[in-house]
N, C-alpha and C. Protein backbone atom coordinates (compact mmCIF):
# COMPACT_ATOMS: atom_id res chain seq x y z
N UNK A 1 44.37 50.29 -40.36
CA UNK A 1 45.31 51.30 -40.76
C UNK A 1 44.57 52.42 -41.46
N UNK A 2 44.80 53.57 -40.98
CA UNK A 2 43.94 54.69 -41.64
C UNK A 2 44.96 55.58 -41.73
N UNK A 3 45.33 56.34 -43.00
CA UNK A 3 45.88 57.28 -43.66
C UNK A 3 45.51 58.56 -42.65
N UNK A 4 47.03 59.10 -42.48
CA UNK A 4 46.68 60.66 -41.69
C UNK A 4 46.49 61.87 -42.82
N UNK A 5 46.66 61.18 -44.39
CA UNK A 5 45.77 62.35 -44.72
C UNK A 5 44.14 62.27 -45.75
N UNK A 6 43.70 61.54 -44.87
CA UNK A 6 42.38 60.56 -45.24
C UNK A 6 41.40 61.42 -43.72
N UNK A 7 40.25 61.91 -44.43
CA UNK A 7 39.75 62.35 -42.57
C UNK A 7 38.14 62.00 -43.11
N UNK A 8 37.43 61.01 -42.26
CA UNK A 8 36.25 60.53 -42.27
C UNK A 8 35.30 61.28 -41.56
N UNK A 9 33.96 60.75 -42.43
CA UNK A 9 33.00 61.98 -41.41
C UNK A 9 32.87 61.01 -40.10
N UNK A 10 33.03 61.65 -38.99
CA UNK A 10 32.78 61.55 -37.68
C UNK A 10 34.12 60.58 -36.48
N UNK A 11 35.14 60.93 -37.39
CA UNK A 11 36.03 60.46 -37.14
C UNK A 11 36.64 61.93 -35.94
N UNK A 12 37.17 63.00 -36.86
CA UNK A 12 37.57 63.88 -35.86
C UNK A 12 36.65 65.00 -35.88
N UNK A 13 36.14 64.89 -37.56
CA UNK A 13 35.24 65.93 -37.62
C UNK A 13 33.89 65.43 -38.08
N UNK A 14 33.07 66.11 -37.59
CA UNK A 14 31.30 65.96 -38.72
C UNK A 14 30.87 65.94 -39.86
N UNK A 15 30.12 65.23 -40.43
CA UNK A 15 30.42 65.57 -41.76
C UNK A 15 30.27 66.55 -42.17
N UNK A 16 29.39 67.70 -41.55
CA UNK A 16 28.43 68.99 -41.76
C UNK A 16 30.47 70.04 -41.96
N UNK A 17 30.80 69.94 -40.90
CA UNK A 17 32.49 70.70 -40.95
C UNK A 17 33.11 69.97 -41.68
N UNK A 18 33.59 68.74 -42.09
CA UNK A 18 34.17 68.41 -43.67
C UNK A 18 33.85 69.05 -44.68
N UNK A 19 32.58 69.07 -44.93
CA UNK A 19 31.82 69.80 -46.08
C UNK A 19 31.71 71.79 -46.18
N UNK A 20 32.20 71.47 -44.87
CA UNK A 20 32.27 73.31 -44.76
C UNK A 20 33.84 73.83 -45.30
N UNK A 21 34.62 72.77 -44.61
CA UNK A 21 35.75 72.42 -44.84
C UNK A 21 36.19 72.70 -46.52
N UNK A 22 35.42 71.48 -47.22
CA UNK A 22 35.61 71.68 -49.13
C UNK A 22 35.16 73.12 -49.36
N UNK A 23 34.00 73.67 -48.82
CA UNK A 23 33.49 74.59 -48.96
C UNK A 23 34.62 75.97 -49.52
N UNK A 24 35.14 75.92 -48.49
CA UNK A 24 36.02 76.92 -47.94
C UNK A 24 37.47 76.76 -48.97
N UNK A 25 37.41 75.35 -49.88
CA UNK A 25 38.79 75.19 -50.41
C UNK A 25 39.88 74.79 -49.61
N UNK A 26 39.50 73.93 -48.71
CA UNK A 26 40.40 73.29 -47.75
C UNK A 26 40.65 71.65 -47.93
N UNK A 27 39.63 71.42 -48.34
CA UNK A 27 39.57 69.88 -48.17
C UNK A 27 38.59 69.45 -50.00
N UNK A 28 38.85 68.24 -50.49
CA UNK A 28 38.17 67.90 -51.13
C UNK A 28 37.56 66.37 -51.02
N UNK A 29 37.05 65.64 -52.12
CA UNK A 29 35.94 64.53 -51.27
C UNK A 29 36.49 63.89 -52.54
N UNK A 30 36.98 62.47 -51.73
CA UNK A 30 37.59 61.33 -52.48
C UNK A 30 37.30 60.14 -51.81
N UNK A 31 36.42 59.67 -52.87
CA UNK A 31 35.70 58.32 -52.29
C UNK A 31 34.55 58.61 -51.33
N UNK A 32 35.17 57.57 -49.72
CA UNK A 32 34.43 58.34 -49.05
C UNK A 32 34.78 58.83 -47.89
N UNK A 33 36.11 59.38 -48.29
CA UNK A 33 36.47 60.23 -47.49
C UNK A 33 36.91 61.75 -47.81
N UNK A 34 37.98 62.48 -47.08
CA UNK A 34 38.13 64.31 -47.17
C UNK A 34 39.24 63.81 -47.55
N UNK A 35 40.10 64.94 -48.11
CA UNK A 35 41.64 64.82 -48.35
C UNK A 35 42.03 66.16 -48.80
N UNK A 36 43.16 66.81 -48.11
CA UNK A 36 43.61 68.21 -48.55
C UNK A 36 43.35 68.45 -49.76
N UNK A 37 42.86 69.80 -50.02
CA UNK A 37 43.30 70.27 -51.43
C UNK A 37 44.17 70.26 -52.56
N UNK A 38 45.57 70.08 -51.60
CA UNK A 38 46.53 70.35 -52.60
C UNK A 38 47.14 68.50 -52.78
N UNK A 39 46.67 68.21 -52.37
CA UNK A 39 46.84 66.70 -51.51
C UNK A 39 47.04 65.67 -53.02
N UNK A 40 48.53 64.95 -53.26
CA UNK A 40 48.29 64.21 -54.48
C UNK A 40 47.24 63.40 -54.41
N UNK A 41 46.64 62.84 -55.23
CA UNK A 41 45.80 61.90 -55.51
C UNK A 41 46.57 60.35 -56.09
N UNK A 42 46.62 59.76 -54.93
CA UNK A 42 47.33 58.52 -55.38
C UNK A 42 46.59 57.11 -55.20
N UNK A 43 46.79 55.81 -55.41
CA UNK A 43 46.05 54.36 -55.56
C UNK A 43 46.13 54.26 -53.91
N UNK A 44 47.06 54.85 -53.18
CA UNK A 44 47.09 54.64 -51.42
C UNK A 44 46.00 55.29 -50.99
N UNK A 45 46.29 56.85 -51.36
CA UNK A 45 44.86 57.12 -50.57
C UNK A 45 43.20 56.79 -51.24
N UNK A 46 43.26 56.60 -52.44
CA UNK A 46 42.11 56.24 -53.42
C UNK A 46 41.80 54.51 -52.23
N UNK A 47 42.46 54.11 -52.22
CA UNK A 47 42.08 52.73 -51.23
C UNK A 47 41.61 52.67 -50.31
N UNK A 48 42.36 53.90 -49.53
CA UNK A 48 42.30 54.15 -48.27
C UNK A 48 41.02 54.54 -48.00
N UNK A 49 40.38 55.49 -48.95
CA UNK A 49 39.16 56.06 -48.76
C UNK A 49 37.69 55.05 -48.68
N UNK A 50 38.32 54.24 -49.29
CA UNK A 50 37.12 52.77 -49.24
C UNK A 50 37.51 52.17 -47.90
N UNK A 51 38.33 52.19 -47.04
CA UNK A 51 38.18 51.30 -45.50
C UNK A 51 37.37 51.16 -45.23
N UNK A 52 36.80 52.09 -45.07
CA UNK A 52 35.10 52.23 -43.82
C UNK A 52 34.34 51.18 -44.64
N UNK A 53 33.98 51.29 -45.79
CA UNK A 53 32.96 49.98 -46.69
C UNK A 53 33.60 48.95 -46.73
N UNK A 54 34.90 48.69 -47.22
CA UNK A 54 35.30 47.81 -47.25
C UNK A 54 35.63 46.58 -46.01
N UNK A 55 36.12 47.18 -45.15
CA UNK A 55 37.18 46.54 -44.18
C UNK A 55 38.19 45.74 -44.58
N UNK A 56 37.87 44.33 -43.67
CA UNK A 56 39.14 43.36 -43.70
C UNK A 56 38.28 42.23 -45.02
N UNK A 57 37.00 42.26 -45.36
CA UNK A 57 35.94 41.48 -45.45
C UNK A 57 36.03 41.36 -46.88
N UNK A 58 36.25 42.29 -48.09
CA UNK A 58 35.27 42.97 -49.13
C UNK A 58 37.05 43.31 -49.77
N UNK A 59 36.60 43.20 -51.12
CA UNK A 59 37.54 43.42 -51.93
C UNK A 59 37.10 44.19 -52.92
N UNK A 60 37.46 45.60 -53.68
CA UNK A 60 37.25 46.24 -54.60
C UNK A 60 37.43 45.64 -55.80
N UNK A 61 36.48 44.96 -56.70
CA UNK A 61 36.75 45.12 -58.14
C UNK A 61 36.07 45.49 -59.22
N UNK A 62 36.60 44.92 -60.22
CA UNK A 62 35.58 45.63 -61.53
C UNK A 62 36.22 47.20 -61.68
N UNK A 63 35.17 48.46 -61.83
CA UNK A 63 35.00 49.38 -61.84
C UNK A 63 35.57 50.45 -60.46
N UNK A 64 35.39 49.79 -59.62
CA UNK A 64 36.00 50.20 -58.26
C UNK A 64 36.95 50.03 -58.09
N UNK A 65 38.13 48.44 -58.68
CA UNK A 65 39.23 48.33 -58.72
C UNK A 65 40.05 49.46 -59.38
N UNK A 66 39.87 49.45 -60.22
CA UNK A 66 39.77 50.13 -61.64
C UNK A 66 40.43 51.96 -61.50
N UNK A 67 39.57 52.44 -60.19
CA UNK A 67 39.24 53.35 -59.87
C UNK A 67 40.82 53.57 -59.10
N UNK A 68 40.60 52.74 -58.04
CA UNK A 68 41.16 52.81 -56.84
C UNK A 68 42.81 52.45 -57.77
N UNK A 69 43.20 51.30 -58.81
CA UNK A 69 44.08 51.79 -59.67
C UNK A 69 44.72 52.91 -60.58
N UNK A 70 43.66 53.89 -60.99
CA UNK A 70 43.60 54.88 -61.17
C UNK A 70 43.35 54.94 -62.76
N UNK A 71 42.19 54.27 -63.05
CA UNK A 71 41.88 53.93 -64.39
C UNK A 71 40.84 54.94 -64.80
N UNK A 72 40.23 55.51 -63.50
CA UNK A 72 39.10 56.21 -63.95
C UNK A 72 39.27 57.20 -62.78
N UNK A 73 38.45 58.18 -64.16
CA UNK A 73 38.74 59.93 -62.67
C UNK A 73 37.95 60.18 -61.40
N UNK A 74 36.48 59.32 -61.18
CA UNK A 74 35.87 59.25 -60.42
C UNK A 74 35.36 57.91 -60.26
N UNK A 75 35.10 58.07 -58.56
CA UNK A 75 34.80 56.38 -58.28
C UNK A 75 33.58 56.09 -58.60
N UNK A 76 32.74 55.12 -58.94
CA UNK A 76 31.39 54.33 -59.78
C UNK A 76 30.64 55.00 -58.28
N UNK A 77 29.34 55.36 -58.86
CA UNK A 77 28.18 55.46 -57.83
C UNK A 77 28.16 54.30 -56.83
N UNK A 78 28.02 52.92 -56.81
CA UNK A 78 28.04 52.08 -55.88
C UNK A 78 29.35 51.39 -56.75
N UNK A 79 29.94 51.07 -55.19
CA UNK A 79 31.44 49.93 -55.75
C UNK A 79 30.95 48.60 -55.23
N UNK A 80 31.56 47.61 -56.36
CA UNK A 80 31.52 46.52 -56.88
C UNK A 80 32.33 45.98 -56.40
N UNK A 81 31.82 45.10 -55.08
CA UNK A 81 32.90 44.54 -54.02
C UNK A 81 32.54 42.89 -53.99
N UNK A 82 33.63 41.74 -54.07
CA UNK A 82 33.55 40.32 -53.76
C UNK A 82 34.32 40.19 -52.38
N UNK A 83 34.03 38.85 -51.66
CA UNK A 83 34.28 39.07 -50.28
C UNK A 83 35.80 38.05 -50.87
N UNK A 84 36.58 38.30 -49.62
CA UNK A 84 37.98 37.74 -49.38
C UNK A 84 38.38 37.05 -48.09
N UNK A 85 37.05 36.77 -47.53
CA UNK A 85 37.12 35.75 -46.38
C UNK A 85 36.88 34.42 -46.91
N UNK A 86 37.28 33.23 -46.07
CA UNK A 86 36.64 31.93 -46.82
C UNK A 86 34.74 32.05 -46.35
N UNK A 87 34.84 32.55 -45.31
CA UNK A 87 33.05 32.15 -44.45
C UNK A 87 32.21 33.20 -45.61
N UNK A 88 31.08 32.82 -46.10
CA UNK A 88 30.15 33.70 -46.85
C UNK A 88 30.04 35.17 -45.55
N UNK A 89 29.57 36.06 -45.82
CA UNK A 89 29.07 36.80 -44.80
C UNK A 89 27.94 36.54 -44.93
N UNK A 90 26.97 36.87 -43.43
CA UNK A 90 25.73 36.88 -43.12
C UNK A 90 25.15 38.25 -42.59
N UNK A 91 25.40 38.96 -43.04
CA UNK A 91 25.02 40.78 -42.56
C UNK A 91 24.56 41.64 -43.44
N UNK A 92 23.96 42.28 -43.20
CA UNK A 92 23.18 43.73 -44.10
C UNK A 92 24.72 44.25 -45.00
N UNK A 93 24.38 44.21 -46.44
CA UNK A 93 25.61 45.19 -47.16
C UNK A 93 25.32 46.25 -46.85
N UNK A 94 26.07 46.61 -47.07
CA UNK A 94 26.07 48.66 -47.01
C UNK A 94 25.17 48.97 -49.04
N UNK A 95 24.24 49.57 -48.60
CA UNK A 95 23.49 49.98 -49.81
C UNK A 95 24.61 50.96 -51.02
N UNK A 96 25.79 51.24 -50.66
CA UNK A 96 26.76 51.38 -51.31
C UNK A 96 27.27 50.23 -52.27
N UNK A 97 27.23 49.45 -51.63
CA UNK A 97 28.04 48.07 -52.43
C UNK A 97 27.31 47.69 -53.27
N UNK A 98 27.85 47.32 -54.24
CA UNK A 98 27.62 45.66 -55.53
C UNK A 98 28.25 44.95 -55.02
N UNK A 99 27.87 44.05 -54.16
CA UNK A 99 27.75 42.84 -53.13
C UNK A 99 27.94 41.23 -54.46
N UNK A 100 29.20 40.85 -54.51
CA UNK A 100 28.69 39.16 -55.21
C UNK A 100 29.78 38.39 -54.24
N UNK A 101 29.12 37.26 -54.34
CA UNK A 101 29.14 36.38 -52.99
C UNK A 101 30.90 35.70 -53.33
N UNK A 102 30.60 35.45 -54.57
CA UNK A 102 32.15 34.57 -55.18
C UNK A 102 33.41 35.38 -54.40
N UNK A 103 34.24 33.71 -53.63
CA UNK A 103 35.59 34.77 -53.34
C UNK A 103 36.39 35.08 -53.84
N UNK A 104 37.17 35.72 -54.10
CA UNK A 104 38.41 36.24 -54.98
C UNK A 104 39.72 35.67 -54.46
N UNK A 105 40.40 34.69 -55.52
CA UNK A 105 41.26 34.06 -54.90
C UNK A 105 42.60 34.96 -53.84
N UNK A 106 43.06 34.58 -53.47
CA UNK A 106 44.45 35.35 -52.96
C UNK A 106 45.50 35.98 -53.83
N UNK A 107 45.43 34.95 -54.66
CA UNK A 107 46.64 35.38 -55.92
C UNK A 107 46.21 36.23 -56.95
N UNK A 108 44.96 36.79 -56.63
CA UNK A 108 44.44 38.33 -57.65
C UNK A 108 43.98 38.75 -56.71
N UNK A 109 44.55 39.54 -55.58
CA UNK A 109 44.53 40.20 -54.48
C UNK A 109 45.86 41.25 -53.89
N UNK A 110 45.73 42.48 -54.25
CA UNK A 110 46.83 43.30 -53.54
C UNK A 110 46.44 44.49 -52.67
N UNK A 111 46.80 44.51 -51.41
CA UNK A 111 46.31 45.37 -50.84
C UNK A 111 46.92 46.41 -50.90
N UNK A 112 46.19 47.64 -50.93
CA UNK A 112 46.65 49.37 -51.45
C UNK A 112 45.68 49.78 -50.31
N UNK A 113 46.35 50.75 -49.60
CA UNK A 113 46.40 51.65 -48.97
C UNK A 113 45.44 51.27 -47.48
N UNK A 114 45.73 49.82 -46.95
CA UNK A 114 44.98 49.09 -46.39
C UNK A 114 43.81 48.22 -46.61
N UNK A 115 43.07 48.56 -48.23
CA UNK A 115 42.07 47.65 -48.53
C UNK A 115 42.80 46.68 -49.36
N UNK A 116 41.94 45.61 -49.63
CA UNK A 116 41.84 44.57 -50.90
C UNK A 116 41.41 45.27 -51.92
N UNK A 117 42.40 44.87 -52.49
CA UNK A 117 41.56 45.07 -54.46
C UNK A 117 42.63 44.22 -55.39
N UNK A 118 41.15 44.27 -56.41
CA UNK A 118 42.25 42.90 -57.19
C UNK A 118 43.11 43.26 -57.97
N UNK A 119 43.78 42.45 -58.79
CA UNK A 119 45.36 43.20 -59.12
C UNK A 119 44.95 43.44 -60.66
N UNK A 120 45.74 44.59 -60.74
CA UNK A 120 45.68 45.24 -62.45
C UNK A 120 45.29 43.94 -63.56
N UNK A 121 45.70 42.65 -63.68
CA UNK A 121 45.41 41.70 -64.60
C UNK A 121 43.83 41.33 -64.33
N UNK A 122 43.69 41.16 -62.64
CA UNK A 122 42.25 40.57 -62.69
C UNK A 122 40.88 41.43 -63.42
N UNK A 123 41.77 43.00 -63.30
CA UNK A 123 41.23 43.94 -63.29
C UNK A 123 40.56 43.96 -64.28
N UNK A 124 41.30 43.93 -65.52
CA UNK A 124 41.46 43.91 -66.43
C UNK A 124 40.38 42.91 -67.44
N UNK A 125 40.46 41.75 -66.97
CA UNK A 125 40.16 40.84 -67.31
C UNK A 125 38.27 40.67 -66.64
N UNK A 126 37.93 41.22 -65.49
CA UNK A 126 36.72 42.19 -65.31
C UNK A 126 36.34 42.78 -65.41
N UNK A 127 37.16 43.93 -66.16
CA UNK A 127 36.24 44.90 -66.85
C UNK A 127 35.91 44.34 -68.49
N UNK A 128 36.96 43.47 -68.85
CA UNK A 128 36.68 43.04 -70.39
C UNK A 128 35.54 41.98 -70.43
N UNK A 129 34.70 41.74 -69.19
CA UNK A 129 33.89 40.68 -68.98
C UNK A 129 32.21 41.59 -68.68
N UNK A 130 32.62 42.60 -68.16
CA UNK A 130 31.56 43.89 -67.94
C UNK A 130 31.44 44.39 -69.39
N UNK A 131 30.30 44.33 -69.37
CA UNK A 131 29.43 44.96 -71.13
C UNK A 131 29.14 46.10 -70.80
N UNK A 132 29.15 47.48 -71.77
CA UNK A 132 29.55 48.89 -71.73
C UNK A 132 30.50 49.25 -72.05
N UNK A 133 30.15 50.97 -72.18
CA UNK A 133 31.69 51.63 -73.05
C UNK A 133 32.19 52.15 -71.53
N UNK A 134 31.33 52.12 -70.34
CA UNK A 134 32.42 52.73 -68.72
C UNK A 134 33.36 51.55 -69.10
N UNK A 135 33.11 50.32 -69.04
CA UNK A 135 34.14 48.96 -68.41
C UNK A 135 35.07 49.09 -69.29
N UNK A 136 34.74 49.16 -71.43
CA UNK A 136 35.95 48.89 -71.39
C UNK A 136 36.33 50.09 -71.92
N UNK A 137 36.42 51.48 -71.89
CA UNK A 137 36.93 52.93 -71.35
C UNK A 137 38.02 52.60 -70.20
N UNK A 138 37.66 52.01 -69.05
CA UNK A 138 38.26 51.86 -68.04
C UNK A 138 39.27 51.04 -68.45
N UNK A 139 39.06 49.76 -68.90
CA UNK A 139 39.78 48.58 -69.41
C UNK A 139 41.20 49.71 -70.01
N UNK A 140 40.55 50.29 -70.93
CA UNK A 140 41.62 51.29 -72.23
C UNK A 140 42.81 51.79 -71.37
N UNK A 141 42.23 52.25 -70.54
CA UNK A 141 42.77 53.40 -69.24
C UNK A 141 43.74 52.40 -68.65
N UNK A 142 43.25 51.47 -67.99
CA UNK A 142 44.37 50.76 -67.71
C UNK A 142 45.30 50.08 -68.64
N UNK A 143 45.11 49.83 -69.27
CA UNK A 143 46.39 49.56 -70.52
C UNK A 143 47.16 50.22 -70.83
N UNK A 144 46.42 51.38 -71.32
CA UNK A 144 47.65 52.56 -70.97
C UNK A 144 48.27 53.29 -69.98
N UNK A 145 47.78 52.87 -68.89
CA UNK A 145 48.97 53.28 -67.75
C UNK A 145 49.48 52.11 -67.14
N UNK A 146 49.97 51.25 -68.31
CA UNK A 146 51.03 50.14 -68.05
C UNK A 146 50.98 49.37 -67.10
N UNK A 147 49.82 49.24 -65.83
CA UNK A 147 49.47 47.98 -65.01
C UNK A 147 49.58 47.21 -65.41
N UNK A 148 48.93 46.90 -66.64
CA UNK A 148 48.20 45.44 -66.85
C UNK A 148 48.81 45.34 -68.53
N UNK A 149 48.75 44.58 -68.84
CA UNK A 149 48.82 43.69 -69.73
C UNK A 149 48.03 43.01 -70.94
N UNK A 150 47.67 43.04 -71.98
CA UNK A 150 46.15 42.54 -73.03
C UNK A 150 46.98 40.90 -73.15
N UNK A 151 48.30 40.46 -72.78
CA UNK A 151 48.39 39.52 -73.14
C UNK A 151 47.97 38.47 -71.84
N UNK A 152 48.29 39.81 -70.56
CA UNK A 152 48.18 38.71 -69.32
C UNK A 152 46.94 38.71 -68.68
N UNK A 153 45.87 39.68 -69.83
CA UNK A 153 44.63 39.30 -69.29
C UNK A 153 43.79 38.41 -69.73
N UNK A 154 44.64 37.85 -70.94
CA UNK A 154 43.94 36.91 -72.07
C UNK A 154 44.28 35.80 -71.16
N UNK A 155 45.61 35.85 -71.15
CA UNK A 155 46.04 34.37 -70.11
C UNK A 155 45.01 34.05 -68.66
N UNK A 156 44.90 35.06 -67.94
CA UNK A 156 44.16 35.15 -66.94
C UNK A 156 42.57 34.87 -67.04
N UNK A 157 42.11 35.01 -68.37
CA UNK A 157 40.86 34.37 -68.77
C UNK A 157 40.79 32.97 -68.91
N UNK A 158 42.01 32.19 -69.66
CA UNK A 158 42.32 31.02 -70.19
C UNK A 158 42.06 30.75 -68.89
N UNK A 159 42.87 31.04 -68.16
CA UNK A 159 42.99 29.68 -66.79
C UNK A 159 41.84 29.83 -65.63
N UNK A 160 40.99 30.93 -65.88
CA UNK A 160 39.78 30.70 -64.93
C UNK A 160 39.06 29.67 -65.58
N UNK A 161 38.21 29.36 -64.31
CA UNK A 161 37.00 28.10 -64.76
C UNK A 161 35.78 29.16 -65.52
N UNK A 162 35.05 28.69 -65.64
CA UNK A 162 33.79 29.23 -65.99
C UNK A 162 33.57 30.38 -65.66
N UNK A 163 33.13 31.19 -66.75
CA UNK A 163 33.02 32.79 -65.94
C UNK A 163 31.71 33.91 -67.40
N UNK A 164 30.74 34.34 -66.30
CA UNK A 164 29.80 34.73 -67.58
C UNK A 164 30.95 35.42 -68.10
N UNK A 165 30.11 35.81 -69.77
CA UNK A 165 30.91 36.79 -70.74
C UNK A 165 32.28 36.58 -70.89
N UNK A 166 32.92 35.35 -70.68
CA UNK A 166 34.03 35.13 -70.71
C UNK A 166 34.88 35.00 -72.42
N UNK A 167 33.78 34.51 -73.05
CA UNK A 167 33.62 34.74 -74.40
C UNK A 167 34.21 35.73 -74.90
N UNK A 168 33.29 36.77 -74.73
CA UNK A 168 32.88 38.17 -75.00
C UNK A 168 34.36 38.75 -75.05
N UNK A 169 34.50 38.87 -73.53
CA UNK A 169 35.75 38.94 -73.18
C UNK A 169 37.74 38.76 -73.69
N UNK A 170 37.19 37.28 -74.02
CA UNK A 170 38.85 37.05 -74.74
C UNK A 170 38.64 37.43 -75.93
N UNK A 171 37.69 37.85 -76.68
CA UNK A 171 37.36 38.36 -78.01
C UNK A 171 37.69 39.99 -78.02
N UNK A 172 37.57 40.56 -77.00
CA UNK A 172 37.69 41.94 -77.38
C UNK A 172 38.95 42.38 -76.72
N UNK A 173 39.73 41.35 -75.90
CA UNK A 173 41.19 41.45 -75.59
C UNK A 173 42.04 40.81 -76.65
N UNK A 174 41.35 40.03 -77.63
CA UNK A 174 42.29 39.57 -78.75
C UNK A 174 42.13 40.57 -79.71
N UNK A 175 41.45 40.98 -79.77
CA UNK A 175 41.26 42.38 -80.51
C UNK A 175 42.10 43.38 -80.26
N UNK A 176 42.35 43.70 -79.09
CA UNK A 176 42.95 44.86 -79.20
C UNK A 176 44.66 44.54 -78.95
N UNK A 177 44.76 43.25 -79.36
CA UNK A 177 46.38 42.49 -78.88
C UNK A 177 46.64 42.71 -80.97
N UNK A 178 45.28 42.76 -81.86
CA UNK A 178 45.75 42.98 -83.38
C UNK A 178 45.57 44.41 -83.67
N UNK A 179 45.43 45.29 -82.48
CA UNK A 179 45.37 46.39 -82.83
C UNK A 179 46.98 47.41 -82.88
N UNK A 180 47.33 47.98 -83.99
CA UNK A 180 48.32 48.62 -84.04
C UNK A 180 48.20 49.48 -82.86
N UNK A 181 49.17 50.03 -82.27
CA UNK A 181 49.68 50.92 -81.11
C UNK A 181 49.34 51.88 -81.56
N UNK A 182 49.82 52.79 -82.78
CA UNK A 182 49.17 53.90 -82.83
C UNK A 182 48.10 54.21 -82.90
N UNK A 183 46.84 53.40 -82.81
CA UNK A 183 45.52 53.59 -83.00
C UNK A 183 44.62 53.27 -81.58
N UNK A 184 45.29 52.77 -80.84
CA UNK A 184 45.07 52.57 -79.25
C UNK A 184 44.78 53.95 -78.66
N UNK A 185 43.77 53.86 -77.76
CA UNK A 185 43.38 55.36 -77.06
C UNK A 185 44.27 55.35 -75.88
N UNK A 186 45.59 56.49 -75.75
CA UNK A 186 46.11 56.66 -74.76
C UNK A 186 45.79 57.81 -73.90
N UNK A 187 44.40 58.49 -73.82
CA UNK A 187 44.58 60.14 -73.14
C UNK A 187 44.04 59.39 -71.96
């Protein structure tokens, strides 16, 4: 399924005329694809624009989830993809990807705009597991645009098995579950 207002290089056009295209104030570059100028920016086409890397195979998370939720204003230099088939893959990644082998269950899986990506809680609960001020900036971001949850990402930690930084993690989501509301970063 590919979005008719999603246009890939070498799909109808080259990339050399896409780019002449932005040039000109016609088109702009989201993900990795074109999309009108005036064109909303929504989690459908933000998804959509990952097909080509992704496919049926590869699931957006972490920072890429994140993105493609609309936690962050631009997508991560390489996206941070786990596969969603049961078979491991055996093929060259795309030098785009953060490639980890672990599958992502079904039940933290929603597909937007034809790809996989994991759902606002898993999200959540991966970026509070990612060390840095991008992950939990992003983390912030999604909290405040009401996806997700600090209580249902704590829960969602509890009931995974083993997971690095998992520690780390329910510590700085219990933290911000004693943090007064008015002191929470909402911009």
């Amino acid at each position: 399924m590919t979005s008719a207002h999603l246009y890939f290089p070498g799909q109808l056009l080259s990339e050399a005329e896409l780019t002449a295209a932005c040039l000109d104030g016609h088109l702009v570059a989201l993900g990795e694809a074109f999309v009108a100028a005036d064109a909303v920016e929504t989690a459908a086409l933000r998804g959509g624009s990952l097909r080509p890397l992704l496919r049926d195979a590869l699931a957006a998370t972490g920072l890429s989830a994140a993105w493609v939720h609309g936690a962050l204003h631009a997508p991560p230099s390489r996206h941070r993809v786990q596969r969603v088939t049961a078979r491991r893959l055996h093929h060259v990644i795309d030098r785009r990807l953060d490639y980890h082998d672990r599958r992502v269950p079904a039940g933290d899986l929603v597909l937007i705009g034809g790809v996989w990506v994991t759902t606002p809680t898993r999200t959540l609960a991966d970026l509070a597991r990612q060390p840095g001020p991008v992950s939990e900036e992003a983390a912030r971001m999604l909290l405040g645009s009401g996806l997700a949850d600090v209580g249902a990402g704590i829960a969602w930690l509890q009931a995974a098995g083993p997971l690095q930084n998992k520690r780390a993690a329910l510590a700085l989501l219990r933290g911000w579950v004693d943090q007064p509301e008015v002191t929470r970063y909402t911009s």
